[in-house]
N, C-alpha and C. Protein backbone atom coordinates (compact mmCIF):
# COMPACT_ATOMS: atom_id res chain seq x y z
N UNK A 1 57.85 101.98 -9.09
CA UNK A 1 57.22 101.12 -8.20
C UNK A 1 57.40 101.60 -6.77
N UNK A 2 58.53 102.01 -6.83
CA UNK A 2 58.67 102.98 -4.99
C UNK A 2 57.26 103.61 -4.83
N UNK A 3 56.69 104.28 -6.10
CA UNK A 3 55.26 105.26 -5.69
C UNK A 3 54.71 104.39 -5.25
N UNK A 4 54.19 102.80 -5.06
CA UNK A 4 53.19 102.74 -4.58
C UNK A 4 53.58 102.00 -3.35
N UNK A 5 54.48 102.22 -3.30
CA UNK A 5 55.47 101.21 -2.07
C UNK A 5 55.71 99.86 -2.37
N UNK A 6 56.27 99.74 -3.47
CA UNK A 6 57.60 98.50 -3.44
C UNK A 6 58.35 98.66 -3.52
N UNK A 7 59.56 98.15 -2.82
CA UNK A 7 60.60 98.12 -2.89
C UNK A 7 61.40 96.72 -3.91
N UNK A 8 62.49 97.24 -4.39
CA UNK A 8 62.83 96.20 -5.46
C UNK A 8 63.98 95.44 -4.73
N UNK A 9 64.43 95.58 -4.11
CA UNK A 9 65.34 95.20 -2.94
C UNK A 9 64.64 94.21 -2.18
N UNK A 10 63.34 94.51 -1.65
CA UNK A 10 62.63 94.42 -0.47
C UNK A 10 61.78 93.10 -1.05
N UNK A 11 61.18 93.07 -2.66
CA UNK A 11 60.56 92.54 -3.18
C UNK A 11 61.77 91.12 -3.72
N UNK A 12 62.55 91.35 -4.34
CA UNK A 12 63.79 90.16 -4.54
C UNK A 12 64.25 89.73 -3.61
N UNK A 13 64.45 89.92 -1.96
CA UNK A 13 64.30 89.31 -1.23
C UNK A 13 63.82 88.24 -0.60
N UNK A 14 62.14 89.29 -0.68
CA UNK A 14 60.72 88.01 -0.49
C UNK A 14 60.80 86.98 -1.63
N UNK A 15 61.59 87.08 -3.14
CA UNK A 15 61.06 86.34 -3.63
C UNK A 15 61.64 85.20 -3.39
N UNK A 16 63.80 85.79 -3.15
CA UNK A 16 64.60 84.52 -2.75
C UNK A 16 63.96 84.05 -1.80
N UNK A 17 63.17 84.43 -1.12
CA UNK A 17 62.92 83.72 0.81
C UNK A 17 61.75 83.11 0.40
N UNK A 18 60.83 83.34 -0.43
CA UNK A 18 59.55 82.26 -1.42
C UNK A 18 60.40 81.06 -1.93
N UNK A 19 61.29 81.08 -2.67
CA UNK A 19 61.55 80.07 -3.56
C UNK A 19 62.69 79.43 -2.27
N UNK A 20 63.64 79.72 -1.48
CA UNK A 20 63.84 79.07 -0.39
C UNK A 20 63.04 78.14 0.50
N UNK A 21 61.66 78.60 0.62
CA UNK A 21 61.20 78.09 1.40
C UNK A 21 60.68 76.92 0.34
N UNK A 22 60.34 77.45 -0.38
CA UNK A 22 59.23 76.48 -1.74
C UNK A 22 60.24 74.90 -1.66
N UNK A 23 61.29 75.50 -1.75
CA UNK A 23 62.60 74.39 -2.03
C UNK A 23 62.49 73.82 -0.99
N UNK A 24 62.51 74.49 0.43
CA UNK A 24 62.58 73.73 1.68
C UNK A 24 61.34 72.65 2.11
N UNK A 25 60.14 72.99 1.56
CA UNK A 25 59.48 72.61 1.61
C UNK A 25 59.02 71.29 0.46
N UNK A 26 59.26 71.52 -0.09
CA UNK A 26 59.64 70.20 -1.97
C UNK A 26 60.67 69.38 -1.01
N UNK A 27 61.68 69.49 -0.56
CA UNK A 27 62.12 68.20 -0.15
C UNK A 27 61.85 68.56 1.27
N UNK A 28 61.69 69.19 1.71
CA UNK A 28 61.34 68.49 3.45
C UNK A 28 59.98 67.73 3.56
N UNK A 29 59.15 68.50 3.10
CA UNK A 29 57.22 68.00 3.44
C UNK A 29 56.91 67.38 1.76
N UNK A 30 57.35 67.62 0.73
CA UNK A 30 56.66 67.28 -0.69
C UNK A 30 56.93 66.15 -0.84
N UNK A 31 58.31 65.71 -0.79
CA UNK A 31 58.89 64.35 -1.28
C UNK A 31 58.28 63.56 -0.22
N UNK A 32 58.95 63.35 0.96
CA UNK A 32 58.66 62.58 1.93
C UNK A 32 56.78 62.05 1.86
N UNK A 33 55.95 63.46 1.74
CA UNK A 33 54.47 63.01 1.31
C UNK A 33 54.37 62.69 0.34
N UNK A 34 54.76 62.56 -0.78
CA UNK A 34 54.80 61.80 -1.88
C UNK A 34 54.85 60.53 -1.60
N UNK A 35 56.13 60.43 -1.11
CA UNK A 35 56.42 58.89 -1.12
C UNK A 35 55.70 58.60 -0.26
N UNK A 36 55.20 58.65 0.81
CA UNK A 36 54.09 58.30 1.86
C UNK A 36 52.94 57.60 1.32
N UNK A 37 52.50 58.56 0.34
CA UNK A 37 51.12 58.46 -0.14
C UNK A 37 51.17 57.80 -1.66
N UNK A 38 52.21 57.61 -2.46
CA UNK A 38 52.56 56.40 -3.06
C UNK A 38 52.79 54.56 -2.21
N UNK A 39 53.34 54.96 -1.41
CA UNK A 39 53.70 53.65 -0.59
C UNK A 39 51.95 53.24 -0.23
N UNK A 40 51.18 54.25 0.57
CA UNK A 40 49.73 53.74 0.37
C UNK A 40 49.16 53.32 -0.78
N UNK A 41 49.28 53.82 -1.32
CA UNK A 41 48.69 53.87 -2.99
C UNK A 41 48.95 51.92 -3.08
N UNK A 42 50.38 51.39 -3.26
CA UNK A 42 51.02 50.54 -3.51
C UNK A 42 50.17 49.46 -2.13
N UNK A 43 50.32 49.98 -1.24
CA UNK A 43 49.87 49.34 0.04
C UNK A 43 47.96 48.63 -0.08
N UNK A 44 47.37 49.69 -0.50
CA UNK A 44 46.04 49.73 -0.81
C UNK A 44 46.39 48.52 -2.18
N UNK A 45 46.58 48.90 -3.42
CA UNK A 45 46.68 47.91 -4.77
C UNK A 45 47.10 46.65 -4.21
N UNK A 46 48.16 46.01 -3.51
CA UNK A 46 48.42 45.55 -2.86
C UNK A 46 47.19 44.50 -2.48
N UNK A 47 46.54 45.36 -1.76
CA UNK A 47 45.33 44.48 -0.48
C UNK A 47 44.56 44.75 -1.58
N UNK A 48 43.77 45.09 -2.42
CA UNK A 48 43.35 44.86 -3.12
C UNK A 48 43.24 43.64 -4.21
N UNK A 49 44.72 43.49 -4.79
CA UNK A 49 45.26 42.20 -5.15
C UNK A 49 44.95 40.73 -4.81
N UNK A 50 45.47 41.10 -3.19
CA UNK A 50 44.81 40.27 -1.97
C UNK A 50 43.85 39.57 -1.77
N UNK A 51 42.98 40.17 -1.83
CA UNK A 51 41.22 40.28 -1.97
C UNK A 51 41.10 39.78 -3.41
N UNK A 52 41.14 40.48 -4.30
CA UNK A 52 40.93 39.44 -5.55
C UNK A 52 41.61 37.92 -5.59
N UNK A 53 42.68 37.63 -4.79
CA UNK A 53 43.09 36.41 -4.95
C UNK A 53 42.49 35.24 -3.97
N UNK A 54 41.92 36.11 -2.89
CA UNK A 54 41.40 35.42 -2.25
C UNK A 54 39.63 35.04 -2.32
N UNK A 55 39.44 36.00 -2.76
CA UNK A 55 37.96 35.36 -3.56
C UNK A 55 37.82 34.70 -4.48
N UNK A 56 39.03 34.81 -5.65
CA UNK A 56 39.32 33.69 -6.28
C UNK A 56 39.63 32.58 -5.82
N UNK A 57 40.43 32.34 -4.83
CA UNK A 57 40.14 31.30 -3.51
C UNK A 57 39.24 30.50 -3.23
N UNK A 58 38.07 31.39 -2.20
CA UNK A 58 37.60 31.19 -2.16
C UNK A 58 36.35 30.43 -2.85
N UNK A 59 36.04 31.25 -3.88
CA UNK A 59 35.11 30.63 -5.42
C UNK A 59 35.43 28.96 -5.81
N UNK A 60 37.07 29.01 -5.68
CA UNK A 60 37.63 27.60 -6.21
C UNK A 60 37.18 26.87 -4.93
N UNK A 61 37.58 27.26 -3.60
CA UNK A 61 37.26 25.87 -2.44
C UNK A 61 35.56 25.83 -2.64
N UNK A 62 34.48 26.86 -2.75
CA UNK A 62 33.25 26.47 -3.01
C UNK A 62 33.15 25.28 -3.64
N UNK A 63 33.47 25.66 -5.03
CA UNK A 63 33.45 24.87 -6.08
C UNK A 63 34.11 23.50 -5.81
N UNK A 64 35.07 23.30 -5.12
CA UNK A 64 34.99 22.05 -4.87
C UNK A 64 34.68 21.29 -3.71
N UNK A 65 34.06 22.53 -3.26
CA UNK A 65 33.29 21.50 -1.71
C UNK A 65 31.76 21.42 -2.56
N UNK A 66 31.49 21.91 -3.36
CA UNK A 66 30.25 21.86 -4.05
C UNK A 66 30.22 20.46 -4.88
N UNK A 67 31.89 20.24 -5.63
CA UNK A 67 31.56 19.21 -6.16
C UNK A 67 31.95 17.72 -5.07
N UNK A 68 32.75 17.89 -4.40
CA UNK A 68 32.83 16.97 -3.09
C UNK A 68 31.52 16.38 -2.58
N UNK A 69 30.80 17.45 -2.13
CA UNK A 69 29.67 17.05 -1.58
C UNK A 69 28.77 16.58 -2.64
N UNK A 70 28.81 16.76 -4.00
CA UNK A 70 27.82 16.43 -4.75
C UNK A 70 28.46 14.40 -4.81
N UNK A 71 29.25 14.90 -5.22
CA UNK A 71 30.79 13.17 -4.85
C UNK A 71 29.76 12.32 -4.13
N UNK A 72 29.73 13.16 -2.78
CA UNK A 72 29.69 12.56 -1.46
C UNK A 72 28.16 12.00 -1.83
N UNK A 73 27.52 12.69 -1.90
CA UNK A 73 25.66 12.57 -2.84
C UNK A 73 25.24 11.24 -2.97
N UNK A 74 26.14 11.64 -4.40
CA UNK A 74 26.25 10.17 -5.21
C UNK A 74 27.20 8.87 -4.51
N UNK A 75 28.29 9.04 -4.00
CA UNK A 75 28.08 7.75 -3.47
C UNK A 75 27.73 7.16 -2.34
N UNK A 76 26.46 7.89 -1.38
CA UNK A 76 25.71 7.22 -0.32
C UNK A 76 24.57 7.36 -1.29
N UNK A 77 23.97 7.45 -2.37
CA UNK A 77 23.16 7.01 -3.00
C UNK A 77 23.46 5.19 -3.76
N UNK A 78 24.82 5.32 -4.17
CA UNK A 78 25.47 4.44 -4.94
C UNK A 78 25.26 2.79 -3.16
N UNK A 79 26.21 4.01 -2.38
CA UNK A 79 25.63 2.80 -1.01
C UNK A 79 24.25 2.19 -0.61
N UNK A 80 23.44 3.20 -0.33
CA UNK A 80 22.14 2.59 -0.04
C UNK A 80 21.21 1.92 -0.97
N UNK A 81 21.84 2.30 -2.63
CA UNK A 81 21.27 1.02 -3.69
C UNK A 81 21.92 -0.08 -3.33
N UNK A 82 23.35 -0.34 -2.98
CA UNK A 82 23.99 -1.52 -2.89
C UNK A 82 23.60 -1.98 -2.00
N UNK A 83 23.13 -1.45 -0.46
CA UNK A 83 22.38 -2.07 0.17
C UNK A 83 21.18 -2.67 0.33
N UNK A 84 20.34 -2.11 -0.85
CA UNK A 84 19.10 -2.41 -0.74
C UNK A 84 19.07 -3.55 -1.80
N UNK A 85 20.04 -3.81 -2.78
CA UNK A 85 20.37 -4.91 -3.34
C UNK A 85 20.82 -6.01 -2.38
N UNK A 86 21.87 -5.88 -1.71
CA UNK A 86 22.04 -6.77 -0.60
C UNK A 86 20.96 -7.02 0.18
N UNK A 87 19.73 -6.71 0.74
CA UNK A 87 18.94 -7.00 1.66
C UNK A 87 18.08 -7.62 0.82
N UNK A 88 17.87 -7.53 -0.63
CA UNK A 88 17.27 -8.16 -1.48
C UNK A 88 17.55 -9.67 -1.64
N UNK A 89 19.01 -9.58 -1.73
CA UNK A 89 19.59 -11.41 -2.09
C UNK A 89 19.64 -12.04 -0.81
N UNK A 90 19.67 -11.23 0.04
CA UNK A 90 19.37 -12.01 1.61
C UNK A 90 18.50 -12.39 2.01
N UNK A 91 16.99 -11.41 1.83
CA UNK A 91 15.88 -11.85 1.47
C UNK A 91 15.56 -13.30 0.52
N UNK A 92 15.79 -13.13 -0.61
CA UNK A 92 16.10 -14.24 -1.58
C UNK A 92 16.45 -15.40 -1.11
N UNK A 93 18.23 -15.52 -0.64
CA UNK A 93 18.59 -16.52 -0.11
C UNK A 93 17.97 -17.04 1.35
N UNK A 94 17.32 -15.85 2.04
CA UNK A 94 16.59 -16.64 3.29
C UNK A 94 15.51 -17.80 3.11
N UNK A 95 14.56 -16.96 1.77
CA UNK A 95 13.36 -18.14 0.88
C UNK A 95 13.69 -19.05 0.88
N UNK A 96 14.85 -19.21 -0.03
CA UNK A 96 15.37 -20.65 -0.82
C UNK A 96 16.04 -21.68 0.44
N UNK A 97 16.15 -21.36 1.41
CA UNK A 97 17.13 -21.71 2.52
C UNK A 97 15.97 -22.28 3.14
N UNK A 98 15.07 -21.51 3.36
CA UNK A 98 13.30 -21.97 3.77
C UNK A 98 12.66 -22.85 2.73
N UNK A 99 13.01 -22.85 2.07
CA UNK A 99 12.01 -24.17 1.01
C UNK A 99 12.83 -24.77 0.92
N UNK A 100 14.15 -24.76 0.97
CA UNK A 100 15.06 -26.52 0.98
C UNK A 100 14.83 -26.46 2.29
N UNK A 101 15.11 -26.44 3.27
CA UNK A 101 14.56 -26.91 4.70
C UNK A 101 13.22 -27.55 4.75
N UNK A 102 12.40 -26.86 4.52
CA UNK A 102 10.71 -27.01 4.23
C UNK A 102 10.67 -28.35 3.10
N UNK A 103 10.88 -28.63 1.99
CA UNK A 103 11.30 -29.87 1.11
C UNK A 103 12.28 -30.78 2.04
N UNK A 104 13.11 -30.16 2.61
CA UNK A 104 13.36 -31.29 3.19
C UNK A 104 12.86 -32.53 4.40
N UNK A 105 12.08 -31.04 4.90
CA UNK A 105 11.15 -32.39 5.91
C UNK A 105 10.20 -32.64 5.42
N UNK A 106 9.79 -32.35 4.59
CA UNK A 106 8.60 -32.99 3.89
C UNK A 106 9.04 -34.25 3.81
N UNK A 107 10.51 -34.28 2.94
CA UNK A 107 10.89 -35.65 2.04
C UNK A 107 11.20 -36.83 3.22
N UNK A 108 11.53 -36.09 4.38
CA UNK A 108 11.61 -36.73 5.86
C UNK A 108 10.51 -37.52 6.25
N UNK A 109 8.92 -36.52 6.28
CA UNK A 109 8.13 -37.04 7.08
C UNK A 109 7.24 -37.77 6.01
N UNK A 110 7.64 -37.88 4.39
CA UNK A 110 7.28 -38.85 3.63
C UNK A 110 8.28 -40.10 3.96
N UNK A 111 9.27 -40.18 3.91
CA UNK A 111 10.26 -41.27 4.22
C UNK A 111 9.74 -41.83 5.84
N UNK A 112 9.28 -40.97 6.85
CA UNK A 112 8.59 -41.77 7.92
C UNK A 112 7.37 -42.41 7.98
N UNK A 113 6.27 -41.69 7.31
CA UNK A 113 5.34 -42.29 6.76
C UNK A 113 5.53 -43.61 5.96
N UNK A 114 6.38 -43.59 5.14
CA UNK A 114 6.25 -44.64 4.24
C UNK A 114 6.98 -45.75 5.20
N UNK A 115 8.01 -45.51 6.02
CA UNK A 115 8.09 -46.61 6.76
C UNK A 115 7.64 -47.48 7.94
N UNK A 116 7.05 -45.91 8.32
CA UNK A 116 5.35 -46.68 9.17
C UNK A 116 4.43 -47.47 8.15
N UNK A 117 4.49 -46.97 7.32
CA UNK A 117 3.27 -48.12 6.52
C UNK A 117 3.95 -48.90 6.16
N UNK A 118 5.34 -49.65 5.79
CA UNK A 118 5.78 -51.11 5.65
C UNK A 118 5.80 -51.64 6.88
N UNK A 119 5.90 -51.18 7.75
CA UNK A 119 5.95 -51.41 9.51
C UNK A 119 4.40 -51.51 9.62
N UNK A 120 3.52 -50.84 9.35
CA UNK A 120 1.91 -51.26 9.43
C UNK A 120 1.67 -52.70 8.73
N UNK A 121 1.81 -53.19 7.53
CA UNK A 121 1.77 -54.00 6.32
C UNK A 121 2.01 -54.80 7.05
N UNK A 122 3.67 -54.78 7.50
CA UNK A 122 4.38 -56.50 7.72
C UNK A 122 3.80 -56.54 9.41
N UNK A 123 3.25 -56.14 10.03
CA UNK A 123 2.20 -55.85 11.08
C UNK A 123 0.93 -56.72 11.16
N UNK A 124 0.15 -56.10 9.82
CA UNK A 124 -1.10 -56.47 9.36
C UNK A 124 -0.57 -58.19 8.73
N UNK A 125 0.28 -58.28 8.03
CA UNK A 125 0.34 -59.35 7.82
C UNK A 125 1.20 -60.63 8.25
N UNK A 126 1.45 -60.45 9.74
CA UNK A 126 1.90 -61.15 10.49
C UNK A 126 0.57 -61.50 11.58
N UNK A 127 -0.15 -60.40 11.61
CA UNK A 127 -1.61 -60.66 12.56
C UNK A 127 -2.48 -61.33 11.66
N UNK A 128 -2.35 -61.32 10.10
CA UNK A 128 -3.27 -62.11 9.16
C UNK A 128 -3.11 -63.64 8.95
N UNK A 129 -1.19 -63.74 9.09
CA UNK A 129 -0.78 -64.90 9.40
C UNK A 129 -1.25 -65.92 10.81
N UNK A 130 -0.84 -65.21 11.51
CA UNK A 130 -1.58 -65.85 13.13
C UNK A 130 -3.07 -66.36 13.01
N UNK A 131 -3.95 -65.09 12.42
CA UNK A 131 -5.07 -65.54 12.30
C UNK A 131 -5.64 -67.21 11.38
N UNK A 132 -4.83 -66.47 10.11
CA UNK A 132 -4.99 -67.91 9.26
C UNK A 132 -4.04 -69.42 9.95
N UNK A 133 -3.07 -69.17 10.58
CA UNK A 133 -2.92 -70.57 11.46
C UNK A 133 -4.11 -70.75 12.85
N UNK A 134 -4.21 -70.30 13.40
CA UNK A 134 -5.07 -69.88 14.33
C UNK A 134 -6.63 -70.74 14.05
N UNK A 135 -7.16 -70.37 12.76
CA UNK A 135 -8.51 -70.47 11.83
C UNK A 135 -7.90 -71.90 11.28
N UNK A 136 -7.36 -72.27 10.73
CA UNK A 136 -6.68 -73.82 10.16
C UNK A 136 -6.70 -74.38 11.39
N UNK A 137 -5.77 -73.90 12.53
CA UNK A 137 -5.60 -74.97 13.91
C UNK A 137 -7.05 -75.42 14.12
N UNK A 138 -8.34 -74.19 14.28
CA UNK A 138 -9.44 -74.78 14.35
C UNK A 138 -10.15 -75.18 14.14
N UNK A 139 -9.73 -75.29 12.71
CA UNK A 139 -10.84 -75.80 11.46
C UNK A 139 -10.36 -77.73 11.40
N UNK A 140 -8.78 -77.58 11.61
CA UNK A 140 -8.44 -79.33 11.67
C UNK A 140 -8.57 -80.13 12.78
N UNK A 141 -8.90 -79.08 13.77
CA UNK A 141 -8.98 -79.55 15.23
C UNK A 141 -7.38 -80.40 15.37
N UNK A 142 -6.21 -79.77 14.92
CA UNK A 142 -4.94 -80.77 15.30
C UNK A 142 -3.90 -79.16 15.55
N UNK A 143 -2.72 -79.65 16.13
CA UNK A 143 -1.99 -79.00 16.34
C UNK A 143 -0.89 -79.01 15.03
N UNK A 144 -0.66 -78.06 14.27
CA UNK A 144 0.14 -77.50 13.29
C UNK A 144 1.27 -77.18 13.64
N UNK A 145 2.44 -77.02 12.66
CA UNK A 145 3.60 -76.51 13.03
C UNK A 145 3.71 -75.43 12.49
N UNK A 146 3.36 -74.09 13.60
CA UNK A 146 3.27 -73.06 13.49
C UNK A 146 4.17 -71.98 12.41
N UNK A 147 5.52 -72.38 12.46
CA UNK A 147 6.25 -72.03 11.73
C UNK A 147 6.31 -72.22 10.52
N UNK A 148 6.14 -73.45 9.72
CA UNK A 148 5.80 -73.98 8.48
C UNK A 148 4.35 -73.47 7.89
N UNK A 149 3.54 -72.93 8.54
CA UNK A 149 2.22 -72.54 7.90
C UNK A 149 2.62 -71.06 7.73
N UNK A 150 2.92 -70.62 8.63
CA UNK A 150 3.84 -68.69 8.29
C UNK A 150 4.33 -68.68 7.22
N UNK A 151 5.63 -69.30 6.94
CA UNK A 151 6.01 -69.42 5.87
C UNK A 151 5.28 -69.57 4.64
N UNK A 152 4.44 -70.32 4.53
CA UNK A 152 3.55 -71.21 3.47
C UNK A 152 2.49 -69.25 3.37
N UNK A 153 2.18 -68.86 4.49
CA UNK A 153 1.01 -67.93 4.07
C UNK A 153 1.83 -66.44 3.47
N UNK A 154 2.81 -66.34 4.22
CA UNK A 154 3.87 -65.03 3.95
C UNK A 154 3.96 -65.68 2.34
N UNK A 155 4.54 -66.71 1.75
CA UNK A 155 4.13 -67.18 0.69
C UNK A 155 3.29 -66.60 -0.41
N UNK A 156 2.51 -66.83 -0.19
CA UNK A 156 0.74 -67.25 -0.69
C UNK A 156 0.74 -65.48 -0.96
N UNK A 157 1.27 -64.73 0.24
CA UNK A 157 0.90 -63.38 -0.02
C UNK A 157 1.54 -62.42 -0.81
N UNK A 158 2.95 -62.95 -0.89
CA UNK A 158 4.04 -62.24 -1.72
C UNK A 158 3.29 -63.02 -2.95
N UNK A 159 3.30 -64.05 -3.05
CA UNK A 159 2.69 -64.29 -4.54
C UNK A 159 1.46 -63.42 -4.98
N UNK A 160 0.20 -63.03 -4.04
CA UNK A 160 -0.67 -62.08 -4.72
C UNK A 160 -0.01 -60.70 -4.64
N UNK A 161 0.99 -60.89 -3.70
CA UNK A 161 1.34 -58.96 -3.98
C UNK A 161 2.11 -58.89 -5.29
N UNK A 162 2.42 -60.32 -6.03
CA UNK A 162 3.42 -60.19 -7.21
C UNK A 162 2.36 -60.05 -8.42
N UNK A 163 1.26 -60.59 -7.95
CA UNK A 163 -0.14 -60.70 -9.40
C UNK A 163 -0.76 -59.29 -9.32
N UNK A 164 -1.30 -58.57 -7.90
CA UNK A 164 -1.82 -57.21 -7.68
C UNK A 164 -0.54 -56.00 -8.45
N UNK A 165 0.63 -56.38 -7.92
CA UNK A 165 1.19 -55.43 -9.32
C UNK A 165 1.84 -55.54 -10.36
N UNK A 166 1.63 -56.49 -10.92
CA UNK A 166 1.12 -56.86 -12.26
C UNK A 166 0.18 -56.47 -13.13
């Protein structure tokens, strides 16, 4: 090997000073980047993890703001039926509140009526009385005792009002 110029000396040298360095280099720069780029590795899986747990997260708060709000849906639907039931019986009870009021003055301005007309009657037949003493005073040409013929005709009239309803 000298012929072509190696030296065997020269060559076991370079090789200790190769595998020296190889060595120096395996734990000075190999390990240390190893572990570097494992610790990323771990760092990255990691946030990765992350991210899957948090979209799983996320998915779940959807899901229940999805069903919340659907919640929420249904009961301002559930409200504005109950209200529209309520404006119904209020409605209702305003009617009925209006026709007993309304019946009631009716039954009023029948009860005034009817006592204007016994107030007309005993009217009419106190002016029928006068007349018929009045018509007797002039028919006997004498003076009567006014009071005793009232009586006698108020009489006379309750007796036909007792035969007329009959």
């Amino acid at each position: 090997m000298e012929g072509i110029g190696i030296s065997w000396n020269g060559l076991l040298a370079q090789m200790v000073n190769f595998l020296i360095l190889l060595a120096l280099l395996y734990f000075i720069a190999y390990k240390p980047l190893r572990r570097m780029m494992e610790e990323r590795s771990n760092r990255i899986r990691e946030g990765l993890e992350q991210a899957e747990l948090a979209a799983r997260r996320l998915a779940e708060a959807d899901e229940e703001a999805r069903k919340k709000l659907e919640e929420a849906r249904r009961e301002g639907q559930e409200i504005l039926s109950q209200a529209a039931a309520l404006g119904e019986k209020l409605k209702e009870e305003a009617r009925q509140e209006a026709r007993a009021q309304a019946e009631a003055l009716i039954a009023r301005a029948r009860s005034e009526i009817e006592l204007e007309r016994e107030q007309a009657i005993q009217q009419l037949r106190q002016e029928f009385a006068d007349l018929a003493i009045l018509a007797a005073e002039k028919v006997l040409r004498e003076t009567l005792d006014r009071e005793r013929h009232r009586r006698m005709i108020e009489e006379v009239l309750e007796e036909t009002k007792g035969l007329r309803g009959k």
